[in-house]
Structures are given as structure tokens and as C-alpha cells.
N, C-alpha and C. Protein backbone atom coordinates (compact mmCIF):
# COMPACT_ATOMS: atom_id res chain seq x y z
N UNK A 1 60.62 56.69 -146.17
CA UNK A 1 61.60 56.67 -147.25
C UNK A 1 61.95 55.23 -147.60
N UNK A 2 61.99 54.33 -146.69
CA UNK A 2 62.49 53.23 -146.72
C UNK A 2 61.10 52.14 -147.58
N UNK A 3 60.10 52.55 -147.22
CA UNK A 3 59.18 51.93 -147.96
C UNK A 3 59.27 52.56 -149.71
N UNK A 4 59.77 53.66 -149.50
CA UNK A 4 59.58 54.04 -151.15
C UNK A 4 61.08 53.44 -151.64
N UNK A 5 61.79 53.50 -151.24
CA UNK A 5 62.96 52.68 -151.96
C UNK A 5 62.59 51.29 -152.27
N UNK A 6 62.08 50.64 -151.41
CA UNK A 6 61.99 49.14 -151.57
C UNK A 6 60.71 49.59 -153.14
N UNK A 7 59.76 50.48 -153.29
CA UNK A 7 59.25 50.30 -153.93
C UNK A 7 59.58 50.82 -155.55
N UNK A 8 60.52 51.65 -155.28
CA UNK A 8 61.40 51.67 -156.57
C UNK A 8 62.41 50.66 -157.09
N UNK A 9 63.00 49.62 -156.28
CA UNK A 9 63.60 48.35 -156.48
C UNK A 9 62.61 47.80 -157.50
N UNK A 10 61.41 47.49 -156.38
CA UNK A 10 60.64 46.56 -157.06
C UNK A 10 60.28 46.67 -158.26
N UNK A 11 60.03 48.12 -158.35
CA UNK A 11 59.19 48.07 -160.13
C UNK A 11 60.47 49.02 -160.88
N UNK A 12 61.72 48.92 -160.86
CA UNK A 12 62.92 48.95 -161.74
C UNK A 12 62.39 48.54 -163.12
N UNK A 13 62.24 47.61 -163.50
CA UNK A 13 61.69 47.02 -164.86
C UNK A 13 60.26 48.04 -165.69
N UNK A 14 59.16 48.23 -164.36
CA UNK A 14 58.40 48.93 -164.64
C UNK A 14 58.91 50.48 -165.37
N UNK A 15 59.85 50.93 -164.29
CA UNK A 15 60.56 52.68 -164.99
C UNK A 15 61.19 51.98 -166.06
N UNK A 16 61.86 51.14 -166.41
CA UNK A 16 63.04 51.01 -167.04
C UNK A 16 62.23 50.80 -168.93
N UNK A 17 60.88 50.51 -168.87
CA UNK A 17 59.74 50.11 -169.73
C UNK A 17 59.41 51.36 -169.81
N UNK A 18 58.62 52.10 -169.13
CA UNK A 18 57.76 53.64 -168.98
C UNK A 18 59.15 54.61 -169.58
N UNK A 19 60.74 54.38 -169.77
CA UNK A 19 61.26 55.21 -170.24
C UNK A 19 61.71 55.15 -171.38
N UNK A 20 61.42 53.70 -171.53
CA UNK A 20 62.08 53.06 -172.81
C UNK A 20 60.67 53.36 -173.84
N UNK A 21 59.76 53.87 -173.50
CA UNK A 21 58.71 54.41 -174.48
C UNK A 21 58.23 55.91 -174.53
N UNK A 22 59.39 56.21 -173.91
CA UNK A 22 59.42 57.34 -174.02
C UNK A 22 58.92 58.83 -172.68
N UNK A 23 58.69 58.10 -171.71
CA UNK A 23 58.35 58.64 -170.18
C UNK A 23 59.61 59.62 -169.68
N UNK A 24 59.23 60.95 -169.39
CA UNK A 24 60.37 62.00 -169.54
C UNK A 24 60.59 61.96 -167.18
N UNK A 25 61.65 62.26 -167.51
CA UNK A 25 61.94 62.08 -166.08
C UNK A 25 60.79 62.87 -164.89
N UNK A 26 60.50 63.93 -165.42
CA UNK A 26 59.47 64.71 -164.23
C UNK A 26 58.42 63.58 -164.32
N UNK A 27 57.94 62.77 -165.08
CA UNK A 27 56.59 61.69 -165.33
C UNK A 27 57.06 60.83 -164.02
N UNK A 28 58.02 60.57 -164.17
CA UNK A 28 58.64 59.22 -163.00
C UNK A 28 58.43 59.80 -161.71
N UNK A 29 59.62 61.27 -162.05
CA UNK A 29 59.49 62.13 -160.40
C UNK A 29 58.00 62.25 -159.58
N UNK A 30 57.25 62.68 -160.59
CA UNK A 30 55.86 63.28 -160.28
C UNK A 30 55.02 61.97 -159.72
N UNK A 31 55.07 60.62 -160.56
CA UNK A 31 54.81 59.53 -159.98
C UNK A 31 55.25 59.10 -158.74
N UNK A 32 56.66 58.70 -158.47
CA UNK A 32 56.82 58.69 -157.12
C UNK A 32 56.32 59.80 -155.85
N UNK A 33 57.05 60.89 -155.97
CA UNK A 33 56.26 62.12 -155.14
C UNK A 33 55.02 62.30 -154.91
N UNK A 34 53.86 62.07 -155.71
CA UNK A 34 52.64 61.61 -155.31
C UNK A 34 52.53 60.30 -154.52
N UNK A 35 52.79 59.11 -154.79
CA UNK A 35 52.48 58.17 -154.50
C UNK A 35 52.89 58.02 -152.47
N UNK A 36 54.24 58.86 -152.84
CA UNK A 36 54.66 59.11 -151.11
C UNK A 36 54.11 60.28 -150.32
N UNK A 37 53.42 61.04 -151.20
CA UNK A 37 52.63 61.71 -150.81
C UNK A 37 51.08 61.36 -149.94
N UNK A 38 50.79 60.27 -150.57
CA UNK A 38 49.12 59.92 -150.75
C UNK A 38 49.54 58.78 -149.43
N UNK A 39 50.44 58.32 -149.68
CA UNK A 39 51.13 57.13 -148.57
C UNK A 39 51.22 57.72 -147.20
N UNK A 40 51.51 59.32 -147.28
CA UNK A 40 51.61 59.79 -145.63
C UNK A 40 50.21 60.13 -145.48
N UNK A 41 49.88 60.90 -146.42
CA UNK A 41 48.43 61.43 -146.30
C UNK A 41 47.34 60.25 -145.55
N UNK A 42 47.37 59.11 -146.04
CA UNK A 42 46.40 57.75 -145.69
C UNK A 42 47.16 57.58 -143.79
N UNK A 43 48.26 57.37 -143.94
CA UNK A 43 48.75 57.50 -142.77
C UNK A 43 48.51 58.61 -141.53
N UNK A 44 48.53 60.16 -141.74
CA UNK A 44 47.78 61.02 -141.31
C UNK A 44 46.64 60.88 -140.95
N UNK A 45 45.37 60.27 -142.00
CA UNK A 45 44.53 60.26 -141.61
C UNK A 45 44.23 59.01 -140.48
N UNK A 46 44.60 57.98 -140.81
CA UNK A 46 44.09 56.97 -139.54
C UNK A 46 44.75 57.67 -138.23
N UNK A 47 46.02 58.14 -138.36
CA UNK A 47 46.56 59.07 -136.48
C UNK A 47 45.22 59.96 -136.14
N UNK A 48 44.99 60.55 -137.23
CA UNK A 48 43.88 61.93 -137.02
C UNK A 48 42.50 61.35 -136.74
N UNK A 49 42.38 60.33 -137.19
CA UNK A 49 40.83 59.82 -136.75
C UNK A 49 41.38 59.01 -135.05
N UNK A 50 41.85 58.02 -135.37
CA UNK A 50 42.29 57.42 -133.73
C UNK A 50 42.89 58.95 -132.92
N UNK A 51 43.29 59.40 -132.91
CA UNK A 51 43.70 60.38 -132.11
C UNK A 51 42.21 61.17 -131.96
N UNK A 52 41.03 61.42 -132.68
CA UNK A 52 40.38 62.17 -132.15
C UNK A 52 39.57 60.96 -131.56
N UNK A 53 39.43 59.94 -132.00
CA UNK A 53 37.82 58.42 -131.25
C UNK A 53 38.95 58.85 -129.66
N UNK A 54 40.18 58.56 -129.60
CA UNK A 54 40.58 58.09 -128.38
C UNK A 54 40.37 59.65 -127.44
N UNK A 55 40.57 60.50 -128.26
CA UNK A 55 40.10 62.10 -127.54
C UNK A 55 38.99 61.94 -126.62
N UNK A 56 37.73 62.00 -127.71
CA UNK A 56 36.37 61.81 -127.39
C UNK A 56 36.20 60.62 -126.18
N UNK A 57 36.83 59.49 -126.68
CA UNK A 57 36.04 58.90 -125.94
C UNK A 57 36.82 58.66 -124.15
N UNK A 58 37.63 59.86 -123.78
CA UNK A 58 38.80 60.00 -122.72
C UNK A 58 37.56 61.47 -122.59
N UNK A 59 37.25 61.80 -123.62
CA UNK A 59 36.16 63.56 -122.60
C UNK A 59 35.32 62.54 -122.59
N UNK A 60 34.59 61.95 -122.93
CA UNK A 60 32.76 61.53 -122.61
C UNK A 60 33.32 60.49 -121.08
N UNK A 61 34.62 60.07 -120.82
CA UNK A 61 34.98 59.28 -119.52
C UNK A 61 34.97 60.54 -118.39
N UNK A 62 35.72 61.48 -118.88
CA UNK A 62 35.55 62.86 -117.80
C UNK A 62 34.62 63.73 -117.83
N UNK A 63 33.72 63.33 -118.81
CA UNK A 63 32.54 64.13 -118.96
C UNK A 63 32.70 65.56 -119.31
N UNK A 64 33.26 65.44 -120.25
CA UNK A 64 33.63 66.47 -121.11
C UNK A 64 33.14 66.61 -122.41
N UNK A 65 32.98 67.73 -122.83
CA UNK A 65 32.34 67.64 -124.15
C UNK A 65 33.35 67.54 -125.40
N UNK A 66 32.54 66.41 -126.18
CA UNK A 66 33.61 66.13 -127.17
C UNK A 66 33.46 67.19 -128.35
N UNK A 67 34.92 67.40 -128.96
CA UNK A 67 34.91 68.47 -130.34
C UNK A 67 36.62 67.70 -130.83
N UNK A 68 36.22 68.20 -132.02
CA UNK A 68 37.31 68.08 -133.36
C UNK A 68 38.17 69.40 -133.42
N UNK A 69 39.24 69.44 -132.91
CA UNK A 69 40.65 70.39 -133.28
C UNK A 69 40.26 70.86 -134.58
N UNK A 70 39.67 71.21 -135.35
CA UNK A 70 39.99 71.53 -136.92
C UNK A 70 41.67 72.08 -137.28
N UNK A 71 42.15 73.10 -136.32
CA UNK A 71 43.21 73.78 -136.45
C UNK A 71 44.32 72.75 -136.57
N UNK A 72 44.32 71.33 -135.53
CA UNK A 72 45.30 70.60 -135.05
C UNK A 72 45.19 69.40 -136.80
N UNK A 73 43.92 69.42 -136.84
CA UNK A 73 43.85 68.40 -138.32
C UNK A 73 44.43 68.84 -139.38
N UNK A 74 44.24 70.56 -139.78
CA UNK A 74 44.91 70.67 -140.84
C UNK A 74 46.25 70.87 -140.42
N UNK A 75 46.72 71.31 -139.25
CA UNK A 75 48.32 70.89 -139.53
C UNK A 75 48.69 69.75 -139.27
N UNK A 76 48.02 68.82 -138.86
CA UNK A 76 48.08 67.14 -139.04
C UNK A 76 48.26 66.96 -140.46
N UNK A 77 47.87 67.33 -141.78
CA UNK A 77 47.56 67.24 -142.93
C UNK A 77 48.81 67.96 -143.26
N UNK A 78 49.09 69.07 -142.96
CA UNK A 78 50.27 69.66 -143.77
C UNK A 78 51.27 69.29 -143.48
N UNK A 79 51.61 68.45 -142.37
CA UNK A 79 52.98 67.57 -142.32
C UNK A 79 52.58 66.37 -142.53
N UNK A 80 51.42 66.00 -142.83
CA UNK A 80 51.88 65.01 -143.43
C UNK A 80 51.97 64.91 -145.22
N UNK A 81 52.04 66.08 -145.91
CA UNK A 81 52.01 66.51 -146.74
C UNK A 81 53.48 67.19 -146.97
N UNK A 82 54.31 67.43 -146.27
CA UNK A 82 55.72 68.05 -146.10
C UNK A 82 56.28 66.45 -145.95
N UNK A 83 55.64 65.94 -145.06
CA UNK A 83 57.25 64.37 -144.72
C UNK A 83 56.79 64.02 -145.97
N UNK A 84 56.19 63.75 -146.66
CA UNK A 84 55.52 63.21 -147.86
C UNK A 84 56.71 63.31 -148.71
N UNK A 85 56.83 64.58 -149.15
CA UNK A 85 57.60 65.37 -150.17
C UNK A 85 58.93 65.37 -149.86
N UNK A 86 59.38 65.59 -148.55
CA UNK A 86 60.47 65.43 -148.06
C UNK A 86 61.33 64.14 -148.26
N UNK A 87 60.61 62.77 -147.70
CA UNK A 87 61.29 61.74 -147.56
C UNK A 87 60.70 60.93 -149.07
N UNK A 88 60.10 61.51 -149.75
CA UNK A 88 60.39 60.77 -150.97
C UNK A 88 60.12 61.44 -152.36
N UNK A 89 61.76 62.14 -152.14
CA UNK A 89 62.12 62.96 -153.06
C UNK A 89 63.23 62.22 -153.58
N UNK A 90 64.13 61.52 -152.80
CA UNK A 90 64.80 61.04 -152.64
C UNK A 90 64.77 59.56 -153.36
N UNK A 91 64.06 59.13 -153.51
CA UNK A 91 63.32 57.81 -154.22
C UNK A 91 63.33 58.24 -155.08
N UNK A 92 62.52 58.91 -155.38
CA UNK A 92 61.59 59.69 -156.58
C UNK A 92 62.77 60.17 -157.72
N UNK A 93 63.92 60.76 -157.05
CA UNK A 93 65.01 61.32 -157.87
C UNK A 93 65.85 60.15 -158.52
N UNK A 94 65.77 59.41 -157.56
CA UNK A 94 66.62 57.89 -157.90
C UNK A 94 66.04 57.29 -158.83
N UNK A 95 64.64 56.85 -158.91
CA UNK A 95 63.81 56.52 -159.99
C UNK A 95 63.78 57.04 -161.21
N UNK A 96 64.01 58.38 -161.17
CA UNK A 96 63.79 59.17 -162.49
C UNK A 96 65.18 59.19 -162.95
N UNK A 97 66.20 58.94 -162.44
CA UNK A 97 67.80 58.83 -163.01
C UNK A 97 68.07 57.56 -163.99
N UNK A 98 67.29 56.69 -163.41
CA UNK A 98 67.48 55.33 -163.83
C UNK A 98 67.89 54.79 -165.06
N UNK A 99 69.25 54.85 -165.71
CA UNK A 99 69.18 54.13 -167.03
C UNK A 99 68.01 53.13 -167.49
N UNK A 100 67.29 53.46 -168.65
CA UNK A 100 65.86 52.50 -169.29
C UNK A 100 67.16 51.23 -169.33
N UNK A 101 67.93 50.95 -170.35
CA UNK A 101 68.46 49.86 -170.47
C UNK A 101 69.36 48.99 -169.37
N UNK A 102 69.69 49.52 -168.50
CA UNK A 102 69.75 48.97 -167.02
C UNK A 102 68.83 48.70 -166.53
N UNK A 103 67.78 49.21 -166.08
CA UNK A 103 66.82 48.74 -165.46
C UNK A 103 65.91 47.54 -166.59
N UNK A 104 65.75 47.76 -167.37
CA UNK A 104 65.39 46.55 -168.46
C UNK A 104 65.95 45.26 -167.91
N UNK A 105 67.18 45.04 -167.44
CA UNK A 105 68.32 44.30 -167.52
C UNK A 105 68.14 43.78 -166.17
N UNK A 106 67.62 44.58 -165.59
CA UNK A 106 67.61 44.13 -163.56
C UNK A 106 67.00 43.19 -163.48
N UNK A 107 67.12 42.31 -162.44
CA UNK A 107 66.36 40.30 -162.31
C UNK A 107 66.81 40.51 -161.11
């Protein structure tokens, strides 16, 4: 959440432009909410790959045969697809509230 706030600070001017031409609030919402979406998702995936190299390579030390959870990946994927949505909704709502001529105005 805290990374998506700092990133709605930053581009204030950006929404405050995208509304001032006419960008309807779900455009903003839908922008942020993806973007924190795709942000956990990338995050998910590097846990889900290091979590399975460090798996594998802890069975091929015990001599165990290595395999991929499929079950454990996709619900690796669906929370990180829930915190996604969850913790930056909240951004996302803040962004899309934004007076255009305030945010124009922000320095």
C-alpha cells in the first residue's frame, strides 16, 4: 500500500492532466488497481520460483525427488491477486477522488 501511495503522490499532476481531458474516475481506479495488482503478481512470482529452486534443490540434498506444488502456486497466485486488490484500493480510490485543478496545482 505504501508503495502505491508514494506512487499516486508522485504522478498527482499526471491524474490531475488525464482528468482535466476528460478521464472518468473508474479509468484512474482501474489504472491504479491493476498496476497494484501486476506489482504483487511480479512479487508472487519471484517467492514462487525461489521457494520452489530452494525446494528442489533441499530434495536433490536429501535425495528426494523434485516436483512443483501446482495446487500451492495457484494459491500463491490468488493471494497474491487478493493483497493486490485489497491494499490498493485504497490508493486507487484516493487517486480517482482527486480534484483535476488541485492536482494541476501540486509542486
Amino acid at each position: 500500500m505504501n508503495i502505491m501511495l508514494v506512487s499516486v503522490t508522485e504522478r498527482t499532476r499526471e491524474i490531475g492532466i488525464r482528468k482535466a481531458i476528460g478521464a472518468k474516475k473508474i479509468n484512474i481506479l482501474s489504472q491504479f488497481l491493476v498496476e497494484a495488482v501486476v506489482l504483487c503478481l511480479f512479487g508472487g512470482l519471484i517467492g514462487i520460483v525461489l521457494g520452489v529452486a530452494i525446494g528442489n534443490l533441499a530434495g536433490t540434498a536429501l535425495n528426494s525427488p523434485a516436483l512443483i506444488p501446482i495446487d500451492w502456486v495457484l494459491i500463491g497466485f490468488i493471494l497474491c491477486v487478493i493483497i493486490g486488490v485489497s491494499f490498493g484500493t485504497y490508493p486507487a480510490y484516493k487517486a480517482a477522488n482527486l480534484d483535476p485543478i488541485e492536482a494541476l496545482r501540486y509542486e
